[in-house]
N, C-alpha and C. Protein backbone atom coordinates (compact mmCIF):
# COMPACT_ATOMS: atom_id res chain seq x y z
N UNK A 1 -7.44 -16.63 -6.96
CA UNK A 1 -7.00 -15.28 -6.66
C UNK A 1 -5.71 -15.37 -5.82
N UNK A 2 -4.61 -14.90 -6.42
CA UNK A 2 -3.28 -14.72 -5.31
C UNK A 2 -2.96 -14.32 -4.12
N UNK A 3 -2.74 -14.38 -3.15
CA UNK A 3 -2.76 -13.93 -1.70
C UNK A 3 -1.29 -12.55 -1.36
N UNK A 4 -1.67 -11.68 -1.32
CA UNK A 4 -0.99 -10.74 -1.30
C UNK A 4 -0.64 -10.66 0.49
N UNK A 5 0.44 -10.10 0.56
CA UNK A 5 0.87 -9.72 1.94
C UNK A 5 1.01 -7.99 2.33
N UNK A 6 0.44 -7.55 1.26
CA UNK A 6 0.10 -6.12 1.38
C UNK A 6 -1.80 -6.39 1.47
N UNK A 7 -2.16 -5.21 2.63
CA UNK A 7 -3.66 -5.02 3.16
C UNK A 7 -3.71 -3.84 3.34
N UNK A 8 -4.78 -3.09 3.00
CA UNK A 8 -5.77 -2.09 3.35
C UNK A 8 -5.10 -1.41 4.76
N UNK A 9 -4.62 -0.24 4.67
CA UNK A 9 -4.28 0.72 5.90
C UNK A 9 -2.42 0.31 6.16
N UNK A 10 -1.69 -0.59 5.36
CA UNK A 10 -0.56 -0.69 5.54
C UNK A 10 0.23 0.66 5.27
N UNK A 11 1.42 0.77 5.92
CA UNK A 11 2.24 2.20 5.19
C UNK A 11 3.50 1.24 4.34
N UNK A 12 3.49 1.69 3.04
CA UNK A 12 4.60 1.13 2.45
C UNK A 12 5.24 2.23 1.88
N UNK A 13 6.30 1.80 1.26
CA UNK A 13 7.63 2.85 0.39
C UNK A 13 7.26 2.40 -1.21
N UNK A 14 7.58 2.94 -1.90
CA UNK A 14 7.44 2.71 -3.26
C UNK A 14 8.78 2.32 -3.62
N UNK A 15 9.62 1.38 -4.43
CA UNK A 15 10.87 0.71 -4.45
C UNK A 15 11.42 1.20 -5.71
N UNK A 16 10.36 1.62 -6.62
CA UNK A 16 10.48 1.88 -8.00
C UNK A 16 9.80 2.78 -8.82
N UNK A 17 10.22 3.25 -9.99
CA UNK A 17 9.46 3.87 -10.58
C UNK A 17 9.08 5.34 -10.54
N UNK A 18 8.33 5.99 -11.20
CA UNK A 18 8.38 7.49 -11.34
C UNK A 18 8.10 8.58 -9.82
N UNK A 19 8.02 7.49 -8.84
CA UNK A 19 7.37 8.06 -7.65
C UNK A 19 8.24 7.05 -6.51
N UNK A 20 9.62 6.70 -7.17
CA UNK A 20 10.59 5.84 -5.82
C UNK A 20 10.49 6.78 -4.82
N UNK A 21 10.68 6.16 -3.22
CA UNK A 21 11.19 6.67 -2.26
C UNK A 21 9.84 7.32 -1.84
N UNK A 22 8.44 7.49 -2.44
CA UNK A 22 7.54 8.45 -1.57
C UNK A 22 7.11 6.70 -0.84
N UNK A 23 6.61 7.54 0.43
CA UNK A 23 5.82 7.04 1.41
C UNK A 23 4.22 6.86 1.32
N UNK A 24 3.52 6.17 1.64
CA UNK A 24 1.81 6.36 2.09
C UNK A 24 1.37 5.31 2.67
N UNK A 25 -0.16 5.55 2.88
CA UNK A 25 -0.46 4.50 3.56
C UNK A 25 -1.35 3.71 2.01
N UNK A 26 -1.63 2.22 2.48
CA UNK A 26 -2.53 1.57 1.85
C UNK A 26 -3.96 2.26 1.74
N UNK A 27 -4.33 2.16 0.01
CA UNK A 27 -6.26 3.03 0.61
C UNK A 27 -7.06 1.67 0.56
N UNK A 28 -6.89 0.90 -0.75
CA UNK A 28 -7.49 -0.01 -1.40
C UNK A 28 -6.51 -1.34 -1.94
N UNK A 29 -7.01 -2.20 -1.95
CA UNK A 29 -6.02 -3.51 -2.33
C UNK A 29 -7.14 -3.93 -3.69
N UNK A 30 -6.46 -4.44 -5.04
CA UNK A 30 -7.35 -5.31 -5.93
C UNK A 30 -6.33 -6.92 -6.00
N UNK A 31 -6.52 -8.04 -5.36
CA UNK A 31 -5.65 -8.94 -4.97
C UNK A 31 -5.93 -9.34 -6.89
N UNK A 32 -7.12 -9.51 -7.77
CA UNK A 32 -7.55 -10.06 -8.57
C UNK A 32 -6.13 -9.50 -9.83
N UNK A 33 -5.97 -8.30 -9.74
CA UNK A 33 -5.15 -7.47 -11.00
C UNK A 33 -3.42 -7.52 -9.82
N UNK A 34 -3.47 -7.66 -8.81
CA UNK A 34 -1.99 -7.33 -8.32
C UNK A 34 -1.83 -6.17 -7.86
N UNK A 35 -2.61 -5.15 -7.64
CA UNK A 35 -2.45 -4.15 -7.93
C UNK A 35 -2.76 -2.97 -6.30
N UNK A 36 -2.06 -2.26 -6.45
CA UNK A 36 -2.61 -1.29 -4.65
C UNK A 36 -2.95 0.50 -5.43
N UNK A 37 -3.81 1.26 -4.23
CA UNK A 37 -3.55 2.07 -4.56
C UNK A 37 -3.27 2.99 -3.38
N UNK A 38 -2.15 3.77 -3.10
CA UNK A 38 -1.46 4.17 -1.97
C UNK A 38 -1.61 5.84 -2.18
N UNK A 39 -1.68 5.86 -0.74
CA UNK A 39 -2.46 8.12 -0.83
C UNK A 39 -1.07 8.42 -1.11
N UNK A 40 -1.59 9.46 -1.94
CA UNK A 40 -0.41 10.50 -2.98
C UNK A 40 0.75 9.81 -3.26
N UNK A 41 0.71 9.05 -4.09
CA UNK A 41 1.57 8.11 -4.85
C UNK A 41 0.97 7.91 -6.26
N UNK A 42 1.59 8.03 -7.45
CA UNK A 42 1.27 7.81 -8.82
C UNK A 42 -0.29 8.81 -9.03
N UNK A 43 -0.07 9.95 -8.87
CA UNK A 43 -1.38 11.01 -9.13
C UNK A 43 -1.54 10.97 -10.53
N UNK A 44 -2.63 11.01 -10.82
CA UNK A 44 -3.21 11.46 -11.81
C UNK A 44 -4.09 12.65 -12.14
N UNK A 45 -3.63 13.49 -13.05
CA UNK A 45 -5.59 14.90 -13.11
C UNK A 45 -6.32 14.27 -13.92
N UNK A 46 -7.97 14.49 -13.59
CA UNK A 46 -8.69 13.77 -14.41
C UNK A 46 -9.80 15.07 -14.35
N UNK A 47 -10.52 15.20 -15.39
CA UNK A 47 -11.28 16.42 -15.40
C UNK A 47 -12.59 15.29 -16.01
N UNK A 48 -13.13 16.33 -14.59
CA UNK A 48 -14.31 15.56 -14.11
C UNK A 48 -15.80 16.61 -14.42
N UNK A 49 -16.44 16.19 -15.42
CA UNK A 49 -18.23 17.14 -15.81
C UNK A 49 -19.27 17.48 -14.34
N UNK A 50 -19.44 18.57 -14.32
CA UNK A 50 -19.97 18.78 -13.12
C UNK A 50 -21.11 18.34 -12.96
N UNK A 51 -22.09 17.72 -11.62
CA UNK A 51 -22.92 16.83 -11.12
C UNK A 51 -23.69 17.40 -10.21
N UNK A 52 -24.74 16.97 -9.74
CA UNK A 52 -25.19 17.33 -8.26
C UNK A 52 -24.71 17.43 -6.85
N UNK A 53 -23.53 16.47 -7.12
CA UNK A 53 -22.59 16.03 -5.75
C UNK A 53 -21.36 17.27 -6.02
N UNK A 54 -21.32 17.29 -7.13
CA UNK A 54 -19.70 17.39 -7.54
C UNK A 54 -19.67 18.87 -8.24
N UNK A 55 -18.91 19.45 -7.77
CA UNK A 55 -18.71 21.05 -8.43
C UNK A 55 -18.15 20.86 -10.01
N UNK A 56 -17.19 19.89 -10.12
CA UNK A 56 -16.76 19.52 -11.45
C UNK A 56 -15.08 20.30 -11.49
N UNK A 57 -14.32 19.89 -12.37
CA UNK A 57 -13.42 20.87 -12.91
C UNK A 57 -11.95 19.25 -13.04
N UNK A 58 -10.98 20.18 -12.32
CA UNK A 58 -9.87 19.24 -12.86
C UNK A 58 -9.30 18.58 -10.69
N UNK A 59 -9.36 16.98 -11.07
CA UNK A 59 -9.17 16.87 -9.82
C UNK A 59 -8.09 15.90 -9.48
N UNK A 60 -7.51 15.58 -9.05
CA UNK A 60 -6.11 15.05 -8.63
C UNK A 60 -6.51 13.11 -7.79
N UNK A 61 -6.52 12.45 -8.65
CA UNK A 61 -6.66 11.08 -8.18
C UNK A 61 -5.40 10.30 -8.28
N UNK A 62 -5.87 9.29 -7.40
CA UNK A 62 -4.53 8.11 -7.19
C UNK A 62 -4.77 7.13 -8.15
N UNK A 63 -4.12 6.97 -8.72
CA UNK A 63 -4.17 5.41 -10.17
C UNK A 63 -3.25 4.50 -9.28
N UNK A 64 -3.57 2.85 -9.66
CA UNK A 64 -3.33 1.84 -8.76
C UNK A 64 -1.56 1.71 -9.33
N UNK A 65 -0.67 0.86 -8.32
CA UNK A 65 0.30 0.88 -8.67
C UNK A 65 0.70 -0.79 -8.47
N UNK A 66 1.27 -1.82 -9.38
CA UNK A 66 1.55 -2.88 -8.90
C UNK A 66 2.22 -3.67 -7.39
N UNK A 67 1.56 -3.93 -7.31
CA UNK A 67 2.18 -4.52 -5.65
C UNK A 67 4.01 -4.91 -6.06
N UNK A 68 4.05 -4.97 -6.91
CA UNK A 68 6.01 -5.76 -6.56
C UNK A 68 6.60 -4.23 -6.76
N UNK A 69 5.93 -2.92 -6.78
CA UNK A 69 6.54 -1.72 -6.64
C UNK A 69 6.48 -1.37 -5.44
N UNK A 70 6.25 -1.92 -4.48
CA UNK A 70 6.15 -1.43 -3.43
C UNK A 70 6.78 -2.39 -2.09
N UNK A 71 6.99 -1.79 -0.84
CA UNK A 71 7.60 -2.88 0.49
C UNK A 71 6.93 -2.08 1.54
N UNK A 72 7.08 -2.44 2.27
CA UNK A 72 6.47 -2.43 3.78
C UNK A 72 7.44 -1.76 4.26
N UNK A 73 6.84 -0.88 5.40
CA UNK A 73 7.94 0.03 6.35
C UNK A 73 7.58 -0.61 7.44
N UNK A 74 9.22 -0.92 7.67
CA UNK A 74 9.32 -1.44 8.81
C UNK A 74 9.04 -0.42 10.09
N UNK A 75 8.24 -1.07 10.90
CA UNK A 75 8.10 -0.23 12.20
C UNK A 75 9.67 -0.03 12.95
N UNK A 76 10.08 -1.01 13.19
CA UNK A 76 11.46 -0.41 13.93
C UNK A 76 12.49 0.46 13.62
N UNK A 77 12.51 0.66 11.88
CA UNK A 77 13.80 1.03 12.11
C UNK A 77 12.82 1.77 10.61
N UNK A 78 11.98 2.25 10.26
CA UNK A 78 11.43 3.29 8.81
C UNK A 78 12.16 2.70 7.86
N UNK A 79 12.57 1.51 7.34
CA UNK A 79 13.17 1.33 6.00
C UNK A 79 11.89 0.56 5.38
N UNK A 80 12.80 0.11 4.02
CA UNK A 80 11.83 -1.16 3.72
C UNK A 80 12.05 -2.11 3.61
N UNK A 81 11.25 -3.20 4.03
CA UNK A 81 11.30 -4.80 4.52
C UNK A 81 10.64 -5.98 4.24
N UNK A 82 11.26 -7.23 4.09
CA UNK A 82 9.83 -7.98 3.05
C UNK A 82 9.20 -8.33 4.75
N UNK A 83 8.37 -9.13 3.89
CA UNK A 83 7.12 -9.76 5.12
C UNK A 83 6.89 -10.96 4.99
N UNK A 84 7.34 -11.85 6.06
CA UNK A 84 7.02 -12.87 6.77
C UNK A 84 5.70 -13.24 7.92
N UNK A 85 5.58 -14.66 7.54
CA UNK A 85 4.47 -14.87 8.55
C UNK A 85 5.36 -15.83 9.97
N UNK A 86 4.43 -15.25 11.13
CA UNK A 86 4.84 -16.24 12.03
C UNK A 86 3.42 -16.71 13.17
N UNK A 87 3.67 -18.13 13.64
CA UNK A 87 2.16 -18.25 14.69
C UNK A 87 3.10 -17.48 15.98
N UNK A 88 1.90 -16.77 16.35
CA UNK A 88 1.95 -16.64 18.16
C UNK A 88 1.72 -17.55 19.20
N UNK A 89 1.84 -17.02 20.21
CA UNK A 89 1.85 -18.31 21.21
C UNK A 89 0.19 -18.93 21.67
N UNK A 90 -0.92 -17.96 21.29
CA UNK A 90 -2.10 -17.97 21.22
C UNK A 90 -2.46 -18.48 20.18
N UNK A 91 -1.69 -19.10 19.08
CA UNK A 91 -2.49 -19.60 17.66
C UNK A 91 -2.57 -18.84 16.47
N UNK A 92 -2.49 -17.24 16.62
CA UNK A 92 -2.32 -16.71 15.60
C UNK A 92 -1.76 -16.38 14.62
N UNK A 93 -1.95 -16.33 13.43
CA UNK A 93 -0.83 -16.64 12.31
C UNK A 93 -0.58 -14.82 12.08
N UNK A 94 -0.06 -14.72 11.90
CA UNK A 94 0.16 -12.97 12.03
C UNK A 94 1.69 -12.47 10.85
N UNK A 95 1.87 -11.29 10.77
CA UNK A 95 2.86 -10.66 9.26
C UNK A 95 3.39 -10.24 10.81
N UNK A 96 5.13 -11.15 10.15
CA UNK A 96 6.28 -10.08 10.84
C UNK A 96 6.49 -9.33 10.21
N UNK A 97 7.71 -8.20 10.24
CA UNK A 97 8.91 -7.83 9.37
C UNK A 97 10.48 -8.86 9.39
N UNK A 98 10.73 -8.75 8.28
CA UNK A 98 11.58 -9.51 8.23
C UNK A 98 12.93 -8.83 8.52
N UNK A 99 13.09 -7.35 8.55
CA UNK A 99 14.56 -7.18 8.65
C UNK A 99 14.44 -6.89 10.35
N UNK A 100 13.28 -6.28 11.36
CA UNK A 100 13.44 -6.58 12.56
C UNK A 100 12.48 -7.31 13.95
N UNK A 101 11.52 -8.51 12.32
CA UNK A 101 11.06 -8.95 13.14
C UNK A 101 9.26 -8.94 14.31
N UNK A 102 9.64 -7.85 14.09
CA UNK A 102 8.36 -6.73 14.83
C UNK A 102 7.10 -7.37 13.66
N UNK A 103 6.01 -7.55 14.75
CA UNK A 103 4.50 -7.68 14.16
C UNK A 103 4.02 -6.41 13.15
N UNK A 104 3.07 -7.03 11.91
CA UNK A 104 3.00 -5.94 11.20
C UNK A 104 1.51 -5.65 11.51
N UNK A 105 1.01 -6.76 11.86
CA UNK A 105 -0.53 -6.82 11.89
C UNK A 105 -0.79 -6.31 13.58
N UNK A 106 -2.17 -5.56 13.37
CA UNK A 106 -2.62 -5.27 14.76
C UNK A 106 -2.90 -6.31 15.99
């Protein structure tokens, strides 16, 4: 399985494609397909048969979008930025940003 540098709760930019330039955060990662799916980015309507849970009708979902469509927002400066790893002085291997550096990980 490939090791992605995009995770669950990241905010990235979309770089490409029918939805360049929107913003969101990370919901879900599939590392197996490449693939992310980011809130209100690449919507889809899907009309859905009504259930016990579910009132039914026509409802507005996120379809996954390939990870190389997407970059990381940089905390310092809101653009987008690739991602580097660096150790801390405690041992930890942790995601910079690469255009300023700044920790990406909590």
């Amino acid at each position: 399985m490939p090791k992605l540098k995009i995770k669950k709760g990241d905010n990235v930019v979309v770089i490409t494609g029918r939805d360049k330039g929107k913003t969101g955060e990370v919901l879900r990662v599939f590392p197996a397909e490449q693939r992310v799916v980011v809130q209100g980015v690449h919507i889809a309507r899907r009309h859905t048969r009504q259930s016990m849970g579910n009132p039914g009708g026509i409802v507005d979902k996120e379809l996954t979008i390939h990870v190389s469509n997407v970059a990381h927002i940089d905390p310092a400066s809101s653009k987008p930025t690739r991602v580097g790893y660096k150790r801390l002085d405690d041992g930890r291997k942790v995601r910079v940003a690469r255009r300023s550096g700044e920790v990406l990980d909590k």
